[in-house]
Protein backbone atom coordinates (compact mmCIF):
# COMPACT_ATOMS: atom_id res chain seq x y z
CA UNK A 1 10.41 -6.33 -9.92
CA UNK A 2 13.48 -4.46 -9.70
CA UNK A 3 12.23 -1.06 -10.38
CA UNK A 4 9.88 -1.75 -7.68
CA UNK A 5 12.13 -2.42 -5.14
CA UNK A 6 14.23 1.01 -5.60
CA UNK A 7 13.46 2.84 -2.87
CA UNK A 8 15.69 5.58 -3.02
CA UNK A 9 13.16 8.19 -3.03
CA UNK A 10 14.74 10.84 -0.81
CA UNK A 11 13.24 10.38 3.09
CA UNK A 12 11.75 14.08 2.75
CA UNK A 13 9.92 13.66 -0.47
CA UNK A 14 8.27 10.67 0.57
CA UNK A 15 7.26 11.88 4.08
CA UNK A 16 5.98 15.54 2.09
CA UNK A 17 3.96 13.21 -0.93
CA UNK A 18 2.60 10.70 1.46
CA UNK A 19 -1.26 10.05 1.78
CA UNK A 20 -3.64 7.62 2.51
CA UNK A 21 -4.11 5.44 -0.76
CA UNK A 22 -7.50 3.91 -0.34
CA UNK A 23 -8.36 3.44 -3.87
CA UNK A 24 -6.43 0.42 -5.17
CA UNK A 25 -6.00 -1.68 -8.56
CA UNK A 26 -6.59 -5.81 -8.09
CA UNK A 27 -3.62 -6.23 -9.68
CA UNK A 28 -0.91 -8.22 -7.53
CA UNK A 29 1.73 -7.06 -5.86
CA UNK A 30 4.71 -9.58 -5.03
CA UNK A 31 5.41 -11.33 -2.10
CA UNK A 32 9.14 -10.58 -2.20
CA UNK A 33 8.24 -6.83 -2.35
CA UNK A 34 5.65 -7.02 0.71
CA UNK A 35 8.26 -8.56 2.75
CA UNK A 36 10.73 -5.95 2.03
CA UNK A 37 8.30 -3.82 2.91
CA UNK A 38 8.12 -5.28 6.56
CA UNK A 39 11.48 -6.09 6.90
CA UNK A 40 11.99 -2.09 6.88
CA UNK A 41 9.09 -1.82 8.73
CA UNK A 42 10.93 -3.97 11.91
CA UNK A 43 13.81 -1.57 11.81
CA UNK A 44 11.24 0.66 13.53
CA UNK A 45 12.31 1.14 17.71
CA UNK A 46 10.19 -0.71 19.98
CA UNK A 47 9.66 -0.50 23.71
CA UNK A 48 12.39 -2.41 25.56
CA UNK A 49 13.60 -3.38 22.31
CA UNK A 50 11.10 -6.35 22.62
CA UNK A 51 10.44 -6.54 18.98
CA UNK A 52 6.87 -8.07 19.97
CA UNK A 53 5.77 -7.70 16.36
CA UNK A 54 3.66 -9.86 13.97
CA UNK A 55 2.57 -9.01 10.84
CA UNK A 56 -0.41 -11.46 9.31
CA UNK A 57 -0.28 -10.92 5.40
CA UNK A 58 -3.60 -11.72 4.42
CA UNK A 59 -4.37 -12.76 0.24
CA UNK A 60 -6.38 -15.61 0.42
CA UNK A 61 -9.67 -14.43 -0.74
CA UNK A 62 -11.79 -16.06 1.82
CA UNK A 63 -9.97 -14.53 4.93
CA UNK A 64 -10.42 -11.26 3.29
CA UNK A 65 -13.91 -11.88 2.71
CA UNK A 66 -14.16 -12.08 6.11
CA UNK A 67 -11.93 -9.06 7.24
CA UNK A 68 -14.00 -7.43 4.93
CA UNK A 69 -17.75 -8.36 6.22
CA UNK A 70 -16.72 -7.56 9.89
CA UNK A 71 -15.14 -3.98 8.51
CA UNK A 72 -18.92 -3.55 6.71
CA UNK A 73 -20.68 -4.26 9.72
CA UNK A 74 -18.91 -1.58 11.75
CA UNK A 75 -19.01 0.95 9.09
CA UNK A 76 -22.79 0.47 8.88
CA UNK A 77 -23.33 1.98 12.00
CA UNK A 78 -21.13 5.28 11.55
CA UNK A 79 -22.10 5.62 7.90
CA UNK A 80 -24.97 7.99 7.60
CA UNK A 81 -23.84 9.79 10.26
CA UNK A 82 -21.01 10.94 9.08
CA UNK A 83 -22.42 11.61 5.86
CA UNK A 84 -24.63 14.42 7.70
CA UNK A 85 -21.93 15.72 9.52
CA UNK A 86 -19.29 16.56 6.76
CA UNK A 87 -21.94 17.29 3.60
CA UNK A 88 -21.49 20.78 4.02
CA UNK A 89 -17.22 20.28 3.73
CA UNK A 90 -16.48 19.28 0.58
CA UNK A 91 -12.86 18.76 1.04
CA UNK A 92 -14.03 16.45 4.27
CA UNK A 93 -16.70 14.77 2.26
CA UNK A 94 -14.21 13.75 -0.50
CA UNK A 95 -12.03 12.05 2.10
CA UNK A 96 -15.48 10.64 3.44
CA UNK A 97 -15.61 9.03 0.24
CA UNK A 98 -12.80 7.37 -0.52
CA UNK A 99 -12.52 5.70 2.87
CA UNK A 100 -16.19 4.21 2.04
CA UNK A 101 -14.49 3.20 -0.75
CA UNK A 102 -11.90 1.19 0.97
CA UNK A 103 -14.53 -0.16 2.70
CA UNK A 104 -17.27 -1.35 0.25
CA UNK A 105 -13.92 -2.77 -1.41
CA UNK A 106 -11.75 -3.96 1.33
CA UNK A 107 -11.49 -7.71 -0.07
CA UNK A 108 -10.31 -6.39 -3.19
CA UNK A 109 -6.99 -5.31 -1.94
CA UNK A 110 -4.52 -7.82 -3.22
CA UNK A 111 -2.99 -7.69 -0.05
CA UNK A 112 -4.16 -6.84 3.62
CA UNK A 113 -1.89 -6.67 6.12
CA UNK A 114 -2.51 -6.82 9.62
CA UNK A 115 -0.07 -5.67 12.20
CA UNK A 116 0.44 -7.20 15.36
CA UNK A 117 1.70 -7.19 18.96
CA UNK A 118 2.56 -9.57 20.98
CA UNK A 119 2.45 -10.23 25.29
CA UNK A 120 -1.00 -8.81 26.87
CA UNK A 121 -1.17 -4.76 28.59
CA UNK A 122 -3.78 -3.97 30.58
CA UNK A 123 -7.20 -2.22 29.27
CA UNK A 124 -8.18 1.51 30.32
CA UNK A 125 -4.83 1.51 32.54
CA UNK A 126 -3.25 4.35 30.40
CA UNK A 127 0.50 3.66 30.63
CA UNK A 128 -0.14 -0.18 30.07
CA UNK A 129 -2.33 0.75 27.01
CA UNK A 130 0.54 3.61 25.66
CA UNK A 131 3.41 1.60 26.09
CA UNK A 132 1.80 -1.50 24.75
CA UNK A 133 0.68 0.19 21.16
CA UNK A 134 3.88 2.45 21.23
CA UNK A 135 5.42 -0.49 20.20
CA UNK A 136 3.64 -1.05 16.89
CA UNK A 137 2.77 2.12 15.73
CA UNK A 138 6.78 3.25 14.71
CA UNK A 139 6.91 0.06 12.36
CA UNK A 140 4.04 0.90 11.01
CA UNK A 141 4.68 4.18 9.76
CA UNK A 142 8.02 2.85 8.52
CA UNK A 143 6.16 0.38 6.45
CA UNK A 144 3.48 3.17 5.45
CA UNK A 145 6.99 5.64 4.14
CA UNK A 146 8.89 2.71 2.46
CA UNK A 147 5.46 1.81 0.57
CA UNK A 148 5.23 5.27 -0.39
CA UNK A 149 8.95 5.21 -1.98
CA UNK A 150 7.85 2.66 -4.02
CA UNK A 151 4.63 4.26 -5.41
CA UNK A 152 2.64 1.38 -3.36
CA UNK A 153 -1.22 2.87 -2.19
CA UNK A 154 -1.39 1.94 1.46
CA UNK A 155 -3.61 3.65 3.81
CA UNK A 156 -3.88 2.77 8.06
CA UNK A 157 -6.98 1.72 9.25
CA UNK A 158 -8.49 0.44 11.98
CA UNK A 159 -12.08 0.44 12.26
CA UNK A 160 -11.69 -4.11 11.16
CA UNK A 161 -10.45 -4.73 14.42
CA UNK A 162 -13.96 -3.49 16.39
CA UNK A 163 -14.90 -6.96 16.81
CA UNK A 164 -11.52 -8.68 18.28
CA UNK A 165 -12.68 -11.73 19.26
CA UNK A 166 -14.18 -12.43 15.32
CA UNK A 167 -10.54 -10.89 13.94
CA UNK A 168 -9.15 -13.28 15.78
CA UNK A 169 -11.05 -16.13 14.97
CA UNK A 170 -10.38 -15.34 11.52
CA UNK A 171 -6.91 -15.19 11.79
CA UNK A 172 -5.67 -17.92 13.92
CA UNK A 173 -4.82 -15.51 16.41
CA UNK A 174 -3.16 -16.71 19.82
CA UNK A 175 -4.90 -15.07 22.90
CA UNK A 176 -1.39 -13.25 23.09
CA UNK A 177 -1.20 -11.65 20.13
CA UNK A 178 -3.49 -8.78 19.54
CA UNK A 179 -4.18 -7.28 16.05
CA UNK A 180 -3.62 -3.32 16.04
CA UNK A 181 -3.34 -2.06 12.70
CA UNK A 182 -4.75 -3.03 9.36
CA UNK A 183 -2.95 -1.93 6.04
CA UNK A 184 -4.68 -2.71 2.63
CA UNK A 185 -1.79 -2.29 -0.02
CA UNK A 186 -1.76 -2.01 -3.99
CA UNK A 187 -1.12 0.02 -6.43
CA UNK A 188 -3.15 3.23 -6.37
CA UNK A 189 -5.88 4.14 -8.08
CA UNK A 190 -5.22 7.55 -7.38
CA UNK A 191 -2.10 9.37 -7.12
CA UNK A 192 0.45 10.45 -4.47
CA UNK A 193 1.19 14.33 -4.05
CA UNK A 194 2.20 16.93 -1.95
CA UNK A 195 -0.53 16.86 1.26
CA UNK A 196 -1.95 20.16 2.98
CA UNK A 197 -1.04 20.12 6.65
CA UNK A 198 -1.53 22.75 9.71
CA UNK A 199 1.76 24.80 9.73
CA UNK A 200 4.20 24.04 12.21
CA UNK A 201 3.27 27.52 14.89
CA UNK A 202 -0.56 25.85 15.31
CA UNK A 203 0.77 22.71 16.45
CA UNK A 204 3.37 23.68 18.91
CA UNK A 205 3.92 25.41 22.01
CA UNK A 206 6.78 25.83 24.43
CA UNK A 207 7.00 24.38 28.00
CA UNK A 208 3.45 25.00 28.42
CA UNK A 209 0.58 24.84 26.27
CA UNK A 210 -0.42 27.50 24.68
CA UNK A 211 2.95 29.13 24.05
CA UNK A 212 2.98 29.36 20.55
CA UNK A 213 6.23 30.26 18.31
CA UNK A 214 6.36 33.54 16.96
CA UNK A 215 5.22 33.14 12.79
């Protein structure tokens, strides 16, 4: 456990290396590391400085069963369409494949975690809704970096949560605390590496959109 819990993987090579990690072993990962994980994960800002955060860590097979069943339902629907659309990208397809991968084995994950907010914001009223998930979404990324320094797979999803009032059924959810993230972790099938990534001119503009930086 203690080489686990170095993380002092320099900040820049673990923001450079990280990647989604859907592919992941059964083996079990330790609570005390999974909490350290979130611990670092709260050090994230949050709007007002609130700290409205729960995070459900799910291992007991039955309640991923059903996380799992509810993320198979949705994926039924979007599955052969997206097949169509990306079989003539390869790089897009391969990505295709790994997150049907995650989700044909989503209950094997030793642990799912599911982030949380909460207090209630107010649907399709745009600052309510940014403001609300702004909150989350910092700590997240923290947790996704700190699992990453650790050579932990962990990959963000959120295509579980489609069907809120089942997720929180299954959870034990209060009506004031809505689900908004899910994070399978364990160690990685795959690998972690350098990631390709627009360069920096195609993504930014000055003052106005459109105003590119010279190359």
């Amino acid at each position: 456990m203690g080489d686990h819990l170095d993380f002092g993987m320099p900040l820049d090579e673990a923001m450079e290396t990280q990647r989604a990690i859907r592919r992941l072993k059964p083996d079990p990962v330790d609570d005390e590391l999974v909490l350290r994980l979130i611990e670092l994960a709260v050090r994230a800002p949050s709007g007002s400085n609130r700290q409205r955060w729960e995070f459900i860590i799910v291992k007991d097979p039955l309640v991923k069963r059903a996380l799992a069943r509810g993320n198979q339902q949705a994926w039924r629907l979007v599955r052969r369409i997206r097949r169509r659309v990306t079989r003539n990208d390869s790089k897009r397809s391969r990505i295709l494949e790994a997150v049907f991968w995650q989700a044909d084995h989503l209950e094997e994950a030793p642990v799912i975690l599911v982030a949380c907010l909460k207090g209630h914001y107010i649907p399709f009223v745009h600052l309510s809704t940014t403001t609300y998930f702004g909150s989350i979404f910092p700590a997240v990324q923290n947790l996704l970096l700190a699992a990453r320094a650790v050579n932990l797979g962990a990959a963000l999803t959120t295509i579980p949560l489609w069907n809120l009032i089942a997720v929180r059924r299954i959870l034990g959810l209060p009506w004031n605390v809505t689900p908004c993230a899910v994070i399978p972790l364990g160690w990685p099938l795959g690998r972690y590496g350098p990631t390709t990534r627009k360069a920096v001119h195609e993504v930014v503009s000055f003052d106005r959109f459109g105003n590119r930086p010279e190359q």
